[in-house]
PDB file of N, CA and C in Angstrom:
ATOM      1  N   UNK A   1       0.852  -1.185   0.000  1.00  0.00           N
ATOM      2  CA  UNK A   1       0.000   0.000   0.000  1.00  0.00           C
ATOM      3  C   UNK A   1       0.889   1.237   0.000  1.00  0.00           C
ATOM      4  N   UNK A   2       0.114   2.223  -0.778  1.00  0.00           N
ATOM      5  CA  UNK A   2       1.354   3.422  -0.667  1.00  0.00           C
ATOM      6  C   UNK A   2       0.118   4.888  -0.152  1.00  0.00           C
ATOM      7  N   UNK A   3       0.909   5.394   0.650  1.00  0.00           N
ATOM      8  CA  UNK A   3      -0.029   6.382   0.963  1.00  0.00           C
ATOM      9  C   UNK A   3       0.300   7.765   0.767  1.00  0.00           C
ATOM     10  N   UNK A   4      -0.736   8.483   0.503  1.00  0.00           N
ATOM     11  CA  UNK A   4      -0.143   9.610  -0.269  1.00  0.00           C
ATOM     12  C   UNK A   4      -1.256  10.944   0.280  1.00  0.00           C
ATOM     13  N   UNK A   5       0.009  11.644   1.400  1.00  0.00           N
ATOM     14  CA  UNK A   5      -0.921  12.608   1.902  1.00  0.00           C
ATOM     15  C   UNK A   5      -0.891  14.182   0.900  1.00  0.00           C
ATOM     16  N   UNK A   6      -2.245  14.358   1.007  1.00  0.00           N
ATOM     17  CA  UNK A   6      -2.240  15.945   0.209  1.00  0.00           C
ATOM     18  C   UNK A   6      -2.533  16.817   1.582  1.00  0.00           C
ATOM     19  N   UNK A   7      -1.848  18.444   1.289  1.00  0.00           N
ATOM     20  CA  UNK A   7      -1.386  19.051   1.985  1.00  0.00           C
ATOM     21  C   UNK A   7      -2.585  20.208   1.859  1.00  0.00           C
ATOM     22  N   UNK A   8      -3.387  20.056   0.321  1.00  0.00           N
ATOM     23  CA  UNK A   8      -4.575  20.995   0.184  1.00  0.00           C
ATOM     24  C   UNK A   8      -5.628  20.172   0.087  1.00  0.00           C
ATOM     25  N   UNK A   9      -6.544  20.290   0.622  1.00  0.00           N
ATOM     26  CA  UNK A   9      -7.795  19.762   0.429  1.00  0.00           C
ATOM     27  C   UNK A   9      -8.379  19.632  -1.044  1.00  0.00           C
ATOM     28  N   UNK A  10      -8.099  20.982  -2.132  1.00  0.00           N
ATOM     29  CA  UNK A  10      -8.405  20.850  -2.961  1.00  0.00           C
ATOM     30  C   UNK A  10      -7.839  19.783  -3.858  1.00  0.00           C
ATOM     31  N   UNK A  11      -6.041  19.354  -3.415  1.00  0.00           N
ATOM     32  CA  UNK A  11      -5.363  18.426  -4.552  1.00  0.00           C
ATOM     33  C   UNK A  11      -6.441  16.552  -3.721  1.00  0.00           C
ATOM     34  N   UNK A  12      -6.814  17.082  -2.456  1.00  0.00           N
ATOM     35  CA  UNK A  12      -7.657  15.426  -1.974  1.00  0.00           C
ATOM     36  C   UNK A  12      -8.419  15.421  -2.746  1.00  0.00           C
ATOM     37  N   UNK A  13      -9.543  16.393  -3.193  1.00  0.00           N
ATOM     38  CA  UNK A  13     -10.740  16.680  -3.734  1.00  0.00           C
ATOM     39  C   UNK A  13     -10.624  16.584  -5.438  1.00  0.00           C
ATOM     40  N   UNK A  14      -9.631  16.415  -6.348  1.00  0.00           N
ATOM     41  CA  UNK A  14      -9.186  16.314  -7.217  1.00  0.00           C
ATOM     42  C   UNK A  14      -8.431  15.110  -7.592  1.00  0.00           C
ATOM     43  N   UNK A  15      -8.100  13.765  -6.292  1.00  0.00           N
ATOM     44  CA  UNK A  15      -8.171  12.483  -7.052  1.00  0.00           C
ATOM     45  C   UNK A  15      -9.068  12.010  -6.120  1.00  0.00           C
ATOM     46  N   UNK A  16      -9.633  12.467  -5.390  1.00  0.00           N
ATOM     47  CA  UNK A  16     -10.893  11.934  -5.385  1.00  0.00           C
ATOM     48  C   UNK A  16     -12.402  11.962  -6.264  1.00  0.00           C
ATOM     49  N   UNK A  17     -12.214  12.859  -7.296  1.00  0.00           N
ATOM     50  CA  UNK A  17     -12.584  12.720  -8.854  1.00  0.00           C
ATOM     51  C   UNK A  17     -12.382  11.835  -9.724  1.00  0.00           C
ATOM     52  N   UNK A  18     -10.996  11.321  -9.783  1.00  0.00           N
ATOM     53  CA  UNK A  18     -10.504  10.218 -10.393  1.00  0.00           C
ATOM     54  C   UNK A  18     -11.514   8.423 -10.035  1.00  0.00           C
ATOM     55  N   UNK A  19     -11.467   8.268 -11.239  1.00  0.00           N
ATOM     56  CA  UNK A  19     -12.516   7.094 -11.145  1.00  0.00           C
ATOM     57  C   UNK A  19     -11.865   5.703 -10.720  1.00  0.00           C
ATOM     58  N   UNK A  20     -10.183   5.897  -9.796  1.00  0.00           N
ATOM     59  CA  UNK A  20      -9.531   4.715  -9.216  1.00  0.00           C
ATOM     60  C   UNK A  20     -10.388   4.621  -7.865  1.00  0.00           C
ATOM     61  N   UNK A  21     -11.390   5.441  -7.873  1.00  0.00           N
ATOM     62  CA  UNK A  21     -11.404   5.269  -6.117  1.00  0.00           C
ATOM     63  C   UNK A  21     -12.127   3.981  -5.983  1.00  0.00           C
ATOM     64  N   UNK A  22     -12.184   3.297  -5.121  1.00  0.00           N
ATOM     65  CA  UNK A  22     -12.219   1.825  -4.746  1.00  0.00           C
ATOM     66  C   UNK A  22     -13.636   1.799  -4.197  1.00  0.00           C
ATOM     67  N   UNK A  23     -14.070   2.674  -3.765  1.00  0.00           N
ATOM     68  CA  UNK A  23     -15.179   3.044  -2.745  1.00  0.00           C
ATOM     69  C   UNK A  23     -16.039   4.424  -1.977  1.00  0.00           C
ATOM     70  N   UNK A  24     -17.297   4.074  -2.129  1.00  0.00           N
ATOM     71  CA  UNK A  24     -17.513   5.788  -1.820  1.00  0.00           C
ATOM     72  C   UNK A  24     -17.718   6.119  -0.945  1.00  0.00           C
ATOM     73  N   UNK A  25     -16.896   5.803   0.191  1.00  0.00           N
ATOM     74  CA  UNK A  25     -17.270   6.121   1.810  1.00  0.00           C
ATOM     75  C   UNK A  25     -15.906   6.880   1.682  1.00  0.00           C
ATOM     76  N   UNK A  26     -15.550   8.123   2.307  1.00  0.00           N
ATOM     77  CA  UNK A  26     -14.378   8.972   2.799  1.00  0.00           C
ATOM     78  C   UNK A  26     -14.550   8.462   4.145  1.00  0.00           C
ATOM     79  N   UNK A  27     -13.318   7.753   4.589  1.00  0.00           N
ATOM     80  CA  UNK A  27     -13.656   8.196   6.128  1.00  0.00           C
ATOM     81  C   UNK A  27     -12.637   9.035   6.901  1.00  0.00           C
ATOM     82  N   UNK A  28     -12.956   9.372   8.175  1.00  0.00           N
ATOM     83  CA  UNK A  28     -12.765  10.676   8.967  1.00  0.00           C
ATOM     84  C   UNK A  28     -12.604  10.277  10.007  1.00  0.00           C
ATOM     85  N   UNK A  29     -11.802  11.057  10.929  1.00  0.00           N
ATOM     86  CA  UNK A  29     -11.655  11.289  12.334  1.00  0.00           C
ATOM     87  C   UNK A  29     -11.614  12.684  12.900  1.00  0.00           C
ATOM     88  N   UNK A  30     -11.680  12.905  14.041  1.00  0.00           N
ATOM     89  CA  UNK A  30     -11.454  14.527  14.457  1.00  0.00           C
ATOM     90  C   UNK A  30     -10.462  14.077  15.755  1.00  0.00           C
ATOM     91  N   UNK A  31      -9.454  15.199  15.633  1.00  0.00           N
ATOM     92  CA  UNK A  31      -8.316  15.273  16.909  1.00  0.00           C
ATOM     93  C   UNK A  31      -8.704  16.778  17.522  1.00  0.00           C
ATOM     94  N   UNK A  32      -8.395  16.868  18.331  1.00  0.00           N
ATOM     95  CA  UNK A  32      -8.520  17.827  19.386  1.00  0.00           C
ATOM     96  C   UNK A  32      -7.057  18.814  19.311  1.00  0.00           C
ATOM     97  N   UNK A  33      -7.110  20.084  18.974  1.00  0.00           N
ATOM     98  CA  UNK A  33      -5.827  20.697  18.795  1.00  0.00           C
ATOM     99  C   UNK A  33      -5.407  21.559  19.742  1.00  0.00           C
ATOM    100  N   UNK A  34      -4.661  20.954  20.782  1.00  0.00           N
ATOM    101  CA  UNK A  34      -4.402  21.764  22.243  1.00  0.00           C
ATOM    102  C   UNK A  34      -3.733  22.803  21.750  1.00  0.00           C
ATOM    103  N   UNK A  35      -3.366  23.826  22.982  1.00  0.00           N
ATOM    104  CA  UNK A  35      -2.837  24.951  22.871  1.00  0.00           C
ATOM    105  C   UNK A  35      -3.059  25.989  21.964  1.00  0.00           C
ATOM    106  N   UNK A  36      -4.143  25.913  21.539  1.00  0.00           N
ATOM    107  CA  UNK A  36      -4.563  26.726  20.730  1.00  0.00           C
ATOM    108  C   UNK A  36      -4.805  27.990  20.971  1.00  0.00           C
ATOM    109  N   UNK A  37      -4.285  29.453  20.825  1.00  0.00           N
ATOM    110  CA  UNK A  37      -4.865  30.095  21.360  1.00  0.00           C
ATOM    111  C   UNK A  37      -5.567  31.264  20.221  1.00  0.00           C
ATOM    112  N   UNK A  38      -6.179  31.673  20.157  1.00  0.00           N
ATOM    113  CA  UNK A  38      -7.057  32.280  19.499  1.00  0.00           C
ATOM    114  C   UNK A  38      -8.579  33.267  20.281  1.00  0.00           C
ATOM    115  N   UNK A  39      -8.498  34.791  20.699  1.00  0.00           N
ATOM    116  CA  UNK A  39      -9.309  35.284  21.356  1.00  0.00           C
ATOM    117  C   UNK A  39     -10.593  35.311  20.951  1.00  0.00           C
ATOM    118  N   UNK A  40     -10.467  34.857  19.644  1.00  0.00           N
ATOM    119  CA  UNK A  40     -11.818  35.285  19.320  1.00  0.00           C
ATOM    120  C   UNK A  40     -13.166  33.797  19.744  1.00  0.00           C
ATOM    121  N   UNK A  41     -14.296  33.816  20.063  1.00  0.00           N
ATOM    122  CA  UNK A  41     -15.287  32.954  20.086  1.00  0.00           C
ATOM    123  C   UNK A  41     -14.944  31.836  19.626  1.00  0.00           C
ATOM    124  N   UNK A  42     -14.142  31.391  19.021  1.00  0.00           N
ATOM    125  CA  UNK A  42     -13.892  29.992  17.854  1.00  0.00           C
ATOM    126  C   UNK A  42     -12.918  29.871  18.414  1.00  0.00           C
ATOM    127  N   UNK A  43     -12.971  27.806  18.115  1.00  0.00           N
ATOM    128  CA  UNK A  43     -12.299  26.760  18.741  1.00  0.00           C
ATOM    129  C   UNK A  43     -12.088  26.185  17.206  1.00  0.00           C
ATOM    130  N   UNK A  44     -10.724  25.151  17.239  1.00  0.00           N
ATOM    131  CA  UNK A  44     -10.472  24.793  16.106  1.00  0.00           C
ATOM    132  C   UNK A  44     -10.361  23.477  16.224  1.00  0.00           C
ATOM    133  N   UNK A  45     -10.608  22.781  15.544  1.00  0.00           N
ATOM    134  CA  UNK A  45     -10.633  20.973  15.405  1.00  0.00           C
ATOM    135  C   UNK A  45     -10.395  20.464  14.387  1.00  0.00           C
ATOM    136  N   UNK A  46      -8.984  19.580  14.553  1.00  0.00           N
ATOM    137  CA  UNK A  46      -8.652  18.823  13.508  1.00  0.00           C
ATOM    138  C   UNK A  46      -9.217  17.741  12.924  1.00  0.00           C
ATOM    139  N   UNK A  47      -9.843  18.038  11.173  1.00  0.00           N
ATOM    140  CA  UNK A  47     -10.102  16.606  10.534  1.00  0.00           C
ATOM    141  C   UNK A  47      -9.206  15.912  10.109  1.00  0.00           C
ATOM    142  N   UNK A  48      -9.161  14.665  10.046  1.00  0.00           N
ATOM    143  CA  UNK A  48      -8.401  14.105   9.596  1.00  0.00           C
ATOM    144  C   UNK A  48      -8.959  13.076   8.028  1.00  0.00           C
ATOM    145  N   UNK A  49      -9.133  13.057   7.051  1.00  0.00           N
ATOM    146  CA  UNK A  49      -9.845  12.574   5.929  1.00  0.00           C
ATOM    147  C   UNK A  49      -9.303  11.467   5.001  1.00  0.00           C
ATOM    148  N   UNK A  50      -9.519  10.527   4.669  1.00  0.00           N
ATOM    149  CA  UNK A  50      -8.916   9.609   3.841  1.00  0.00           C
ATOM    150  C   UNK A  50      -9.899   8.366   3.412  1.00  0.00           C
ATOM    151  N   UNK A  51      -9.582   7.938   1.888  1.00  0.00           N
ATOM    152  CA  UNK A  51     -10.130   7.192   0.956  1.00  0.00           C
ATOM    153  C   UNK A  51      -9.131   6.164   0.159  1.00  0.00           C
ATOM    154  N   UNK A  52      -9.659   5.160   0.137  1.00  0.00           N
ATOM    155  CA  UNK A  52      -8.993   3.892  -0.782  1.00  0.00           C
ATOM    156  C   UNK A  52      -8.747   4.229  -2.361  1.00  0.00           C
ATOM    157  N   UNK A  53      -8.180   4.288  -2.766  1.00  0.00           N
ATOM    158  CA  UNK A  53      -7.849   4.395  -4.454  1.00  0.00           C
ATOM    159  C   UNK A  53      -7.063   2.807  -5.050  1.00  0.00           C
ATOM    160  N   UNK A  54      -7.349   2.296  -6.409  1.00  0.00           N
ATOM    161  CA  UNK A  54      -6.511   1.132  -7.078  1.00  0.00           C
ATOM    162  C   UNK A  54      -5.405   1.847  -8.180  1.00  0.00           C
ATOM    163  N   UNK A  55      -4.469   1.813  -8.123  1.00  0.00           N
ATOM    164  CA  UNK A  55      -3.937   1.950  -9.455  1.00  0.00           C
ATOM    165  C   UNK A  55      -3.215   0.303  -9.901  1.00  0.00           C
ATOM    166  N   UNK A  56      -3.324  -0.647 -10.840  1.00  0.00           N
ATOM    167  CA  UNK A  56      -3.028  -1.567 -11.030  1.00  0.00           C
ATOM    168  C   UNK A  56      -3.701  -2.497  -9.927  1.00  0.00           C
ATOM    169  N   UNK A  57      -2.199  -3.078  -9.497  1.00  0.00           N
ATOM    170  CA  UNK A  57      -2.607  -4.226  -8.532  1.00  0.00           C
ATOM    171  C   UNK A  57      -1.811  -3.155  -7.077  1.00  0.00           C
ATOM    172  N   UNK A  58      -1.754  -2.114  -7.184  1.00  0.00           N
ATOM    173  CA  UNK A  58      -1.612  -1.631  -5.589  1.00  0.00           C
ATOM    174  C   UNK A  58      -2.541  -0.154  -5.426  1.00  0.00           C
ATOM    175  N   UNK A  59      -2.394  -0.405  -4.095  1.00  0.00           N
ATOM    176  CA  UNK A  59      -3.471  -0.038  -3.318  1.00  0.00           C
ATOM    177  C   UNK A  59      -2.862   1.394  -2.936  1.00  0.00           C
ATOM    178  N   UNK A  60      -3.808   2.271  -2.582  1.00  0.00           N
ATOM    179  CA  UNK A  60      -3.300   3.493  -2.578  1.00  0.00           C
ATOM    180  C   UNK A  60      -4.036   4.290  -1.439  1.00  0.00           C
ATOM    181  N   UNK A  61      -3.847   4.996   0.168  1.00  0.00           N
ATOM    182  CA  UNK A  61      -4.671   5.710   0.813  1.00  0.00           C
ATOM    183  C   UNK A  61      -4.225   7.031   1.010  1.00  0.00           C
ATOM    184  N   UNK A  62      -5.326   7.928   0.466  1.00  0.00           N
ATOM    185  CA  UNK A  62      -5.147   9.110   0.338  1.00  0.00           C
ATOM    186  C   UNK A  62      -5.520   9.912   1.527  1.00  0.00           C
ATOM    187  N   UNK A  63      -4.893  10.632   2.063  1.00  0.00           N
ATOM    188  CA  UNK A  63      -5.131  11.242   3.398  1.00  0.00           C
ATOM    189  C   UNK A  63      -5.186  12.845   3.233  1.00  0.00           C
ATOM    190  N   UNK A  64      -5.835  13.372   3.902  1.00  0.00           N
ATOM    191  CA  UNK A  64      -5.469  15.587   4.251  1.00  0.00           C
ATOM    192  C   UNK A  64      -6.019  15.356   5.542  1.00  0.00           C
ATOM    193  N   UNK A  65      -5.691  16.447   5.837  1.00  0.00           N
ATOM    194  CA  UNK A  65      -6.131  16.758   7.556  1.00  0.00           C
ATOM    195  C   UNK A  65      -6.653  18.303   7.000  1.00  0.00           C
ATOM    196  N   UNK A  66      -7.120  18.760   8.000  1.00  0.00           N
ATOM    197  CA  UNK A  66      -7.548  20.459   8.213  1.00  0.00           C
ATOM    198  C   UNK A  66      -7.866  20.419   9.401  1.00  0.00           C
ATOM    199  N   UNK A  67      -7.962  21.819   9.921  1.00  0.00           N
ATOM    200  CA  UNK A  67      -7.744  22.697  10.693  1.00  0.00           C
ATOM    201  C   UNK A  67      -9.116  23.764  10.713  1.00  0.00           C
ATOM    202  N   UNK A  68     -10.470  23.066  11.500  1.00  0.00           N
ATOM    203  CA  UNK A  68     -11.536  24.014  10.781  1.00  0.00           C
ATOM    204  C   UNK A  68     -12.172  24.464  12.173  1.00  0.00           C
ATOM    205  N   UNK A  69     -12.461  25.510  11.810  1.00  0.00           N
ATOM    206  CA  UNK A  69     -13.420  26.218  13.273  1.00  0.00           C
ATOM    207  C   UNK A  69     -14.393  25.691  13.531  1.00  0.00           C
ATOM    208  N   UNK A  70     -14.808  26.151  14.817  1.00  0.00           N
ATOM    209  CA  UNK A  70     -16.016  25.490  15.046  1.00  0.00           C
ATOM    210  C   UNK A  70     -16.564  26.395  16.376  1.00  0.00           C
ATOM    211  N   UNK A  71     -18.051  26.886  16.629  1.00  0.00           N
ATOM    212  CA  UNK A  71     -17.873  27.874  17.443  1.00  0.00           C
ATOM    213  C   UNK A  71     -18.029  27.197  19.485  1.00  0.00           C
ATOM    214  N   UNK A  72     -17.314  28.352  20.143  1.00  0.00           N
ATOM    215  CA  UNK A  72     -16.912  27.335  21.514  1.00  0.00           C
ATOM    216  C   UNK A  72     -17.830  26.424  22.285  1.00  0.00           C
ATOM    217  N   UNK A  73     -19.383  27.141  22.016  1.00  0.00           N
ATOM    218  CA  UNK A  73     -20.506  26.792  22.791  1.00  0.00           C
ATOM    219  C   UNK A  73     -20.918  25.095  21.730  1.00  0.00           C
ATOM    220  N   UNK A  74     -20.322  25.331  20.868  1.00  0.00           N
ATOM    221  CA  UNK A  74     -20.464  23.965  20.288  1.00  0.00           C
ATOM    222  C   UNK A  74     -20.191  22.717  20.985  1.00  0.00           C
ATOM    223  N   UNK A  75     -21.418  21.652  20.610  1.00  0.00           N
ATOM    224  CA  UNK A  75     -20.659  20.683  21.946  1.00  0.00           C
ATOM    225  C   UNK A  75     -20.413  19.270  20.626  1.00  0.00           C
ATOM    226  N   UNK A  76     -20.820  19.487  19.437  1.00  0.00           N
ATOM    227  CA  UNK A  76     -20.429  18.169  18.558  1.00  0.00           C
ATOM    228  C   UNK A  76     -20.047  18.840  17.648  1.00  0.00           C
ATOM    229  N   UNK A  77     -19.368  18.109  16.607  1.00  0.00           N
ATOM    230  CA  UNK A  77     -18.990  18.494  15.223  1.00  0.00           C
ATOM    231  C   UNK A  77     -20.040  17.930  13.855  1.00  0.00           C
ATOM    232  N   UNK A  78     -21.378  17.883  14.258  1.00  0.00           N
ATOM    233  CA  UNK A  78     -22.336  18.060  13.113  1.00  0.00           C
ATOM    234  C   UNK A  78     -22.370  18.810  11.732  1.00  0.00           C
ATOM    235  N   UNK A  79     -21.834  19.973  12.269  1.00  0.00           N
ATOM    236  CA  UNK A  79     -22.092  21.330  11.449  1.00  0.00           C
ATOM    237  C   UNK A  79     -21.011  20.898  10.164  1.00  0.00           C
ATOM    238  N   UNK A  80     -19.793  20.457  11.203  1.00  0.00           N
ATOM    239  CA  UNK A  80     -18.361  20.230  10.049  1.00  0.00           C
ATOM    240  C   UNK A  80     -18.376  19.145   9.410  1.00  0.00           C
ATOM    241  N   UNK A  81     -19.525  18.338   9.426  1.00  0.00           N
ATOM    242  CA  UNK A  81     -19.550  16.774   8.805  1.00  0.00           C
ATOM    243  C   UNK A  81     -20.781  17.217   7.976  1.00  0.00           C
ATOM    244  N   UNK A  82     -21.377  18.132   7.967  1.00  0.00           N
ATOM    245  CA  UNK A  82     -22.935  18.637   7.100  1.00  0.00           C
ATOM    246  C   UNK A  82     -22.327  19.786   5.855  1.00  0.00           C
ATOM    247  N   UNK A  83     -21.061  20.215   6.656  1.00  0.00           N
ATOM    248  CA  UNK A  83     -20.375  21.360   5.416  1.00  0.00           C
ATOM    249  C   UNK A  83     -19.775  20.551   4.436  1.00  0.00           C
ATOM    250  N   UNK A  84     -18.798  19.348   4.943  1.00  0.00           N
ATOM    251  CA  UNK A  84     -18.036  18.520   4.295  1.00  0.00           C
ATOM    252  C   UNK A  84     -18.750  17.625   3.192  1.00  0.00           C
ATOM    253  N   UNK A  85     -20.029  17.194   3.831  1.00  0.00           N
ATOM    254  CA  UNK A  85     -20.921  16.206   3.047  1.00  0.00           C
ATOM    255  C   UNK A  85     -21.723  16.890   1.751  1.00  0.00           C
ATOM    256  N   UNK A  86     -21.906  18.295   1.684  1.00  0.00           N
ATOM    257  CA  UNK A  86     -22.234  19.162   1.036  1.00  0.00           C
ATOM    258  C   UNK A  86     -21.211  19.311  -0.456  1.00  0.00           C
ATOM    259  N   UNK A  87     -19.992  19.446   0.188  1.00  0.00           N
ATOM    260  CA  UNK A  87     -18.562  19.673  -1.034  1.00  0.00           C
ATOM    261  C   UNK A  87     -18.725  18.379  -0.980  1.00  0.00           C
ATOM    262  N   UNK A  88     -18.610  16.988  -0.080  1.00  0.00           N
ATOM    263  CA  UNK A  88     -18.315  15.873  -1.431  1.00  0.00           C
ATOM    264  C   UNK A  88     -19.517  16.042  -2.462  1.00  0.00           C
ATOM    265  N   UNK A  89     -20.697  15.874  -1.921  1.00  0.00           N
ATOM    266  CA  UNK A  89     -21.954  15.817  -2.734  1.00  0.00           C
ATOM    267  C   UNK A  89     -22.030  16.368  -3.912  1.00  0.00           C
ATOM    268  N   UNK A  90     -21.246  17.737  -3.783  1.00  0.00           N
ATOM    269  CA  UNK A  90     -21.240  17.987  -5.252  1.00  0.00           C
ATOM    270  C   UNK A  90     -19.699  18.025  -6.162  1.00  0.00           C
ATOM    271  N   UNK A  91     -18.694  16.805  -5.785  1.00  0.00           N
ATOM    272  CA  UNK A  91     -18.189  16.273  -6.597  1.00  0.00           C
ATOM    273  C   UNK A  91     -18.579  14.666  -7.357  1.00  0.00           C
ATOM    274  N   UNK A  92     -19.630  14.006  -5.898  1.00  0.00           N
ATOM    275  CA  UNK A  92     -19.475  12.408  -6.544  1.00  0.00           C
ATOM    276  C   UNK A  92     -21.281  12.519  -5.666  1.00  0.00           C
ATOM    277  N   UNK A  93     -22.151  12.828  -6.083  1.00  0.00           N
ATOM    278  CA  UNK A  93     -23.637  12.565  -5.163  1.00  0.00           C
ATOM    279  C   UNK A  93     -23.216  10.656  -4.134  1.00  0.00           C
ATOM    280  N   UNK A  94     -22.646  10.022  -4.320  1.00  0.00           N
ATOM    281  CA  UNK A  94     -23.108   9.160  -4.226  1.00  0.00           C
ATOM    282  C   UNK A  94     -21.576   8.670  -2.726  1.00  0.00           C
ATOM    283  N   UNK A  95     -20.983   9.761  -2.760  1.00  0.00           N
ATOM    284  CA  UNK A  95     -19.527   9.482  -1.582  1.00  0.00           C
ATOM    285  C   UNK A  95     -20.505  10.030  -0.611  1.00  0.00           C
ATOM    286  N   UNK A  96     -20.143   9.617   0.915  1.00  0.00           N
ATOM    287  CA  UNK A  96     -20.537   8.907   2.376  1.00  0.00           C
ATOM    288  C   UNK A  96     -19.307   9.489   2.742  1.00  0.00           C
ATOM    289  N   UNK A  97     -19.616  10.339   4.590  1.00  0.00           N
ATOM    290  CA  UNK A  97     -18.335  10.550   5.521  1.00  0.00           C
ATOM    291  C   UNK A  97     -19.120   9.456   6.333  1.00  0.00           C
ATOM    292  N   UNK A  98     -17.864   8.572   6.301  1.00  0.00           N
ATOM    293  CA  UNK A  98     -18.333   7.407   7.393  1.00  0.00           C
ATOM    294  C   UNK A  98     -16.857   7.915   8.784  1.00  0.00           C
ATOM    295  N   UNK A  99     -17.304   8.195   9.796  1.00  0.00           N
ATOM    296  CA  UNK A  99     -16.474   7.794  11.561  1.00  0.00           C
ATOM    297  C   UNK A  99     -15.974   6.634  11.281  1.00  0.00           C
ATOM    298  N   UNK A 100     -14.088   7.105  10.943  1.00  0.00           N
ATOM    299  CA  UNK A 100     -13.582   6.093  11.377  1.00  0.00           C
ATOM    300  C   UNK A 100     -12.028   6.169  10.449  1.00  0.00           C
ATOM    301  N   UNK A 101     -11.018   5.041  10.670  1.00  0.00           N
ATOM    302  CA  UNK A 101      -9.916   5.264  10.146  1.00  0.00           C
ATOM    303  C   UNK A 101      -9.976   4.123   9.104  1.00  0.00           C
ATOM    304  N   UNK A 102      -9.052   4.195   8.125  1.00  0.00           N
ATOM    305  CA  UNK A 102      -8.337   2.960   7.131  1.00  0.00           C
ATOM    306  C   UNK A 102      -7.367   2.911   7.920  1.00  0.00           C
ATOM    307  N   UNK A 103      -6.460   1.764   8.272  1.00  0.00           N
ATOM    308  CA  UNK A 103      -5.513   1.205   8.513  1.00  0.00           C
ATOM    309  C   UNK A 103      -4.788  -0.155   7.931  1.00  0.00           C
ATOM    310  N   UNK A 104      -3.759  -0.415   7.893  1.00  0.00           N
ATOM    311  CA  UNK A 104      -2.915  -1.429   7.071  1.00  0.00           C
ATOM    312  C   UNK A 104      -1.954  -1.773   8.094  1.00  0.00           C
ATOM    313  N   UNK A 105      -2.440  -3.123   8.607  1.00  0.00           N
ATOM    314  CA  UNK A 105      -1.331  -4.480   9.637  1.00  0.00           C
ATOM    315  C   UNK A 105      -0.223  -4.867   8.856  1.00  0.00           C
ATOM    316  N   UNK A 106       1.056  -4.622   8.433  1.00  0.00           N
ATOM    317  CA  UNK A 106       2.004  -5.559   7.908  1.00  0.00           C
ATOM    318  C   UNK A 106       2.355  -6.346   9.130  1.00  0.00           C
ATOM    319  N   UNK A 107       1.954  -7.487   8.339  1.00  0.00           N
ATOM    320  CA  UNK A 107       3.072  -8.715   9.435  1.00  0.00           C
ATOM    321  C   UNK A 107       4.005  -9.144   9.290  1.00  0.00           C
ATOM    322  N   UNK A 108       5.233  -9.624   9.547  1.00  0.00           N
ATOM    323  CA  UNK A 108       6.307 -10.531   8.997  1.00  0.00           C
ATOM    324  C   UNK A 108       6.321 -11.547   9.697  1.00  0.00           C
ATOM    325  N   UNK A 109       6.622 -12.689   8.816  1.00  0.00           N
ATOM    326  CA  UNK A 109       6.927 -13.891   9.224  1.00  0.00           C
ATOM    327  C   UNK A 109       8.334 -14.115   8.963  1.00  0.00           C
ATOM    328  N   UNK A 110       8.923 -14.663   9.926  1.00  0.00           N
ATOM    329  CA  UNK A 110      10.732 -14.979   9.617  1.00  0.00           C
ATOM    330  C   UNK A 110      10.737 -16.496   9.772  1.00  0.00           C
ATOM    331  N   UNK A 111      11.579 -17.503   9.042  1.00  0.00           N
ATOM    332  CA  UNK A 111      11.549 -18.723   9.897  1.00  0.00           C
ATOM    333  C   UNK A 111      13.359 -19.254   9.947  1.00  0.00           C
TER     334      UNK A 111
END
């Protein structure tokens, strides 16, 4: 598997156009970004975003993170999963933010 993080949302949003994608669920996580300081009303919370792609016979996970506000009295991140679902919707109607990570176990066996 080779993974290949984009640094703009827009270059995620641009092979996630590409018709390798494997599947139409994006999935997501949110991290909590300490030390943040910022006076104004708004709190910031990291997404974290990524999708399966094929090119040949290998496998490919595409990752971005952001950095998106959210206001303090907020107690879930609804709003940022209803903005997000909005921009996929109108690249692919048919891509899903599913809660949760892709991950890849290599094992080795030695004998």
């Amino acid at each position: 598997m080779i993974v290949i993080f984009c640094d703009n949302i827009d270059d995620f949003i641009i092979f996630l156009e590409k018709k390798k994608r494997i599947m139409n669920e994006i999935f997501y996580e949110f991290k909590d970004i300490k030390n943040q300081v910022d006076l104004s009303s708004k709190v910031y919370v990291e997404i974290v975003l990524h999708f399966l792609a094929k090119v040949s016979d290998t496998l490919i996970l595409f990752e971005t993170k952001q950095n998106l506000p959210k206001s303090k009295n907020s107690t879930s991140n609804d709003e940022i999963i209803q903005s997000l679902q909005k921009i996929f919707h109108g690249v692919d109607p048919s891509l899903k933010l599913v809660l949760g990570k892709i991950r890849e176990i290599f094992l080795s066996y030695s004998t």
